[in-house]
C-alpha atoms as a PDB file:
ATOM      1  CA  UNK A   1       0.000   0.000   0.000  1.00  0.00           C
ATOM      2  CA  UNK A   2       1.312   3.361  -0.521  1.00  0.00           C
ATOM      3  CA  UNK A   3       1.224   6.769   1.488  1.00  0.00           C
ATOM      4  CA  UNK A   4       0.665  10.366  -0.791  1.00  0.00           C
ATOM      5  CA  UNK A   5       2.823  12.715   0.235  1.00  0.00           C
ATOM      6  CA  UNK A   6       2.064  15.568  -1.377  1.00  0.00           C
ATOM      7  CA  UNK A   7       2.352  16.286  -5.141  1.00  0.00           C
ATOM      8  CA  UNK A   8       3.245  13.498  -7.070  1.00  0.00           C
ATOM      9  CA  UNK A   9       5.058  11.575  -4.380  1.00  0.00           C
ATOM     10  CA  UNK A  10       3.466   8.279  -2.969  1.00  0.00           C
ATOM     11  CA  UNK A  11       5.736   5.867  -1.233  1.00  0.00           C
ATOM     12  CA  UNK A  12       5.430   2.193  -0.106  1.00  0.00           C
ATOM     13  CA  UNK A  13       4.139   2.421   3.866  1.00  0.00           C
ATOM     14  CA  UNK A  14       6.185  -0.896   4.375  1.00  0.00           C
ATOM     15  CA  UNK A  15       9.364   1.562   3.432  1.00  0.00           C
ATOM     16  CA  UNK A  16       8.383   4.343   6.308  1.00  0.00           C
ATOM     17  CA  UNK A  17      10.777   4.961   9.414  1.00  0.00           C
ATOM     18  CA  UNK A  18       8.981   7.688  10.780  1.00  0.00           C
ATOM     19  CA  UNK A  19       6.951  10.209  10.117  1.00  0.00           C
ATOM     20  CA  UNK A  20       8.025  13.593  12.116  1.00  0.00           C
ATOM     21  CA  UNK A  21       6.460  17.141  12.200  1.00  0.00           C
ATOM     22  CA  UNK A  22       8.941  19.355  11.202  1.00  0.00           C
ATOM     23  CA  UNK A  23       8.476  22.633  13.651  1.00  0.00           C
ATOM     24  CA  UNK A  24       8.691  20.219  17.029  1.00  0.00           C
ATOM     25  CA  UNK A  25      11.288  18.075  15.529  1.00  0.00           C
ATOM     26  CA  UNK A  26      13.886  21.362  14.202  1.00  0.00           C
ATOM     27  CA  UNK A  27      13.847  22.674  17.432  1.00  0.00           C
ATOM     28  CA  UNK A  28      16.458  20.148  18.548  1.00  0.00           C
ATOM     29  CA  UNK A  29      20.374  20.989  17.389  1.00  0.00           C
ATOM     30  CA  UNK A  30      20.905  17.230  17.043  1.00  0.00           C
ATOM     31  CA  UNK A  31      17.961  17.297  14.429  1.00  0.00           C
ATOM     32  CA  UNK A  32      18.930  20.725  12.633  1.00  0.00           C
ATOM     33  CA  UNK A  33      22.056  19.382  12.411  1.00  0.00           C
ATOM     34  CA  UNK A  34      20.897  15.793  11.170  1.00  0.00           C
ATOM     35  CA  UNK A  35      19.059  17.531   8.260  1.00  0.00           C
ATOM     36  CA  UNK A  36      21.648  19.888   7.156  1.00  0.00           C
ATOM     37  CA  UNK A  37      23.758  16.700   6.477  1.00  0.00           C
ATOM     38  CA  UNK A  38      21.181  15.051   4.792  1.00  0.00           C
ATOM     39  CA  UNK A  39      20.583  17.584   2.726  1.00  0.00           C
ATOM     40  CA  UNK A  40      24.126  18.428   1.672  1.00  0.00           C
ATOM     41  CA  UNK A  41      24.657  14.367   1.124  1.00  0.00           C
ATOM     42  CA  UNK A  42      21.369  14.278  -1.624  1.00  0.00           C
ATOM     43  CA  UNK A  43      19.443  12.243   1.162  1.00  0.00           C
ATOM     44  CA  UNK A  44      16.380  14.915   0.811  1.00  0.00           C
ATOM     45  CA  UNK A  45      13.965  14.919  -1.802  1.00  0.00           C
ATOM     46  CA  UNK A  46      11.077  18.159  -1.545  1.00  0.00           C
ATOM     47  CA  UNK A  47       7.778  17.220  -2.615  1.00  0.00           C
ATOM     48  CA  UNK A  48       6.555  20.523  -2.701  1.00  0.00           C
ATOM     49  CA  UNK A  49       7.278  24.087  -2.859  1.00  0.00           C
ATOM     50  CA  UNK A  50       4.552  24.558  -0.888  1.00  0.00           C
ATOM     51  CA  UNK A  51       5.589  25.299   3.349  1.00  0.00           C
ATOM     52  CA  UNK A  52       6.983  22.346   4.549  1.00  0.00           C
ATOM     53  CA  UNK A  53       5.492  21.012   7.741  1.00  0.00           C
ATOM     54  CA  UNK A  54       6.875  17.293   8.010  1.00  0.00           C
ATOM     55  CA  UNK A  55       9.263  14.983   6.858  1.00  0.00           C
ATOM     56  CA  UNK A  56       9.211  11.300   6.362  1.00  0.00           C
ATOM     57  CA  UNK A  57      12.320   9.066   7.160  1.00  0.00           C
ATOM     58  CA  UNK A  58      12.298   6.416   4.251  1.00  0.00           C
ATOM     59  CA  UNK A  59      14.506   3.538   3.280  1.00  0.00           C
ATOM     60  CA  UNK A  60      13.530   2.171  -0.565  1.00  0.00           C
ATOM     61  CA  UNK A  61      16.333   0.099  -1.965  1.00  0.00           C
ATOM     62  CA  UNK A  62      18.509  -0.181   0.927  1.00  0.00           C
ATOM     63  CA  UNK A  63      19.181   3.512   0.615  1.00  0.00           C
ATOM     64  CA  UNK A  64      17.730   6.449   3.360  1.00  0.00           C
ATOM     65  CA  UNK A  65      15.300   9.189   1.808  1.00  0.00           C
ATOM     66  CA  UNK A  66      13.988  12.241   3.381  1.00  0.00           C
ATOM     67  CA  UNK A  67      10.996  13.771   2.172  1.00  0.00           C
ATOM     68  CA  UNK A  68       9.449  16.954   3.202  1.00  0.00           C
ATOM     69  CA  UNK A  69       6.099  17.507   2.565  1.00  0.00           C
ATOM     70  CA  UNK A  70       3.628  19.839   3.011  1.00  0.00           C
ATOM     71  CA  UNK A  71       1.493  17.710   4.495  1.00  0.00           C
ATOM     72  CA  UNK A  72       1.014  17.656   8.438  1.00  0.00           C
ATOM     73  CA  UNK A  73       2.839  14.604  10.244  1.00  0.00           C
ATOM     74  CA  UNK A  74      -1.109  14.097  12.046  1.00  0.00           C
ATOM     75  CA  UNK A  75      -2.798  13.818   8.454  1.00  0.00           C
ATOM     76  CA  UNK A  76       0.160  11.505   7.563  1.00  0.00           C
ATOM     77  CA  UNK A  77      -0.170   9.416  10.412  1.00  0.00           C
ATOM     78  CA  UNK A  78      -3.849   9.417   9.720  1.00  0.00           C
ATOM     79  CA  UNK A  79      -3.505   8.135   6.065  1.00  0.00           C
ATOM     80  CA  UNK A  80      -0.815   5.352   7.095  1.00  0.00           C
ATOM     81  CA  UNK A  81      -3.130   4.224  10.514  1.00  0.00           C
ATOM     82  CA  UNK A  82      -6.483   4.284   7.315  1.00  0.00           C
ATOM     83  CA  UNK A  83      -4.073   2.266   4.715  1.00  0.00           C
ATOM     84  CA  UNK A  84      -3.025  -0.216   7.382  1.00  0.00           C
ATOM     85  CA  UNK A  85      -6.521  -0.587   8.187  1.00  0.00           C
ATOM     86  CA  UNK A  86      -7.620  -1.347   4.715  1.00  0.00           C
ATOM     87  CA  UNK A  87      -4.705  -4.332   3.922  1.00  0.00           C
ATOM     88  CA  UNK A  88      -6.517  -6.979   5.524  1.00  0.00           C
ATOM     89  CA  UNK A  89      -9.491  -6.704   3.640  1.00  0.00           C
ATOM     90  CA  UNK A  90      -7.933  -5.985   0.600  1.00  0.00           C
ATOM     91  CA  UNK A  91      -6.043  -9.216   0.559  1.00  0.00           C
ATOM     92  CA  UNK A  92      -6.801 -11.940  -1.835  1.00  0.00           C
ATOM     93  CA  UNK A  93      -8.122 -14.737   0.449  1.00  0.00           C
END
């Protein structure tokens, strides 16, 4: 099943870390710090140019992706809890 992210950008939920809100998150150095990195190292991908308000920790292919989306982390978290609701029933039996 996949999560929208904003834009064009769905991902599989089974390759979702975490989901974090981005103003309670960048308050922290450590985290600041962690996405400045990431960012100079190609790890982030923008799904938007809208205002970012989360970011979504990601590995797909053995490789780490950040995207930011525009997208609250509570709708986020919504969608994944409503997709992972869904896959038993959408199963083949």
């Amino acid at each position: 099943m996949f999560l929208h992210l904003g834009g064009d950008t769905v991902v599989n939920l089974k390759d979702v870390i975490a989901i974090m809100d981005l103003d309670v998150t960048s308050t922290a150095k450590i985290t600041r710090e962690f996405l400045a990195v990431a960012e100079e190292e190609g790890f982030i991908v923008n799904v938007s140019e809208d205002l970012p308000k989360s970011y979504v920790l990601t590995e797909i292919d053995h490789k780490s992706k950040i995207f930011v989306s525009p997208i609250s982390s509570a709708t986020l978290l919504k969608r994944a809890k409503n997709i992972r609701s869904l896959a038993p029933t959408m199963q083949p039996e």
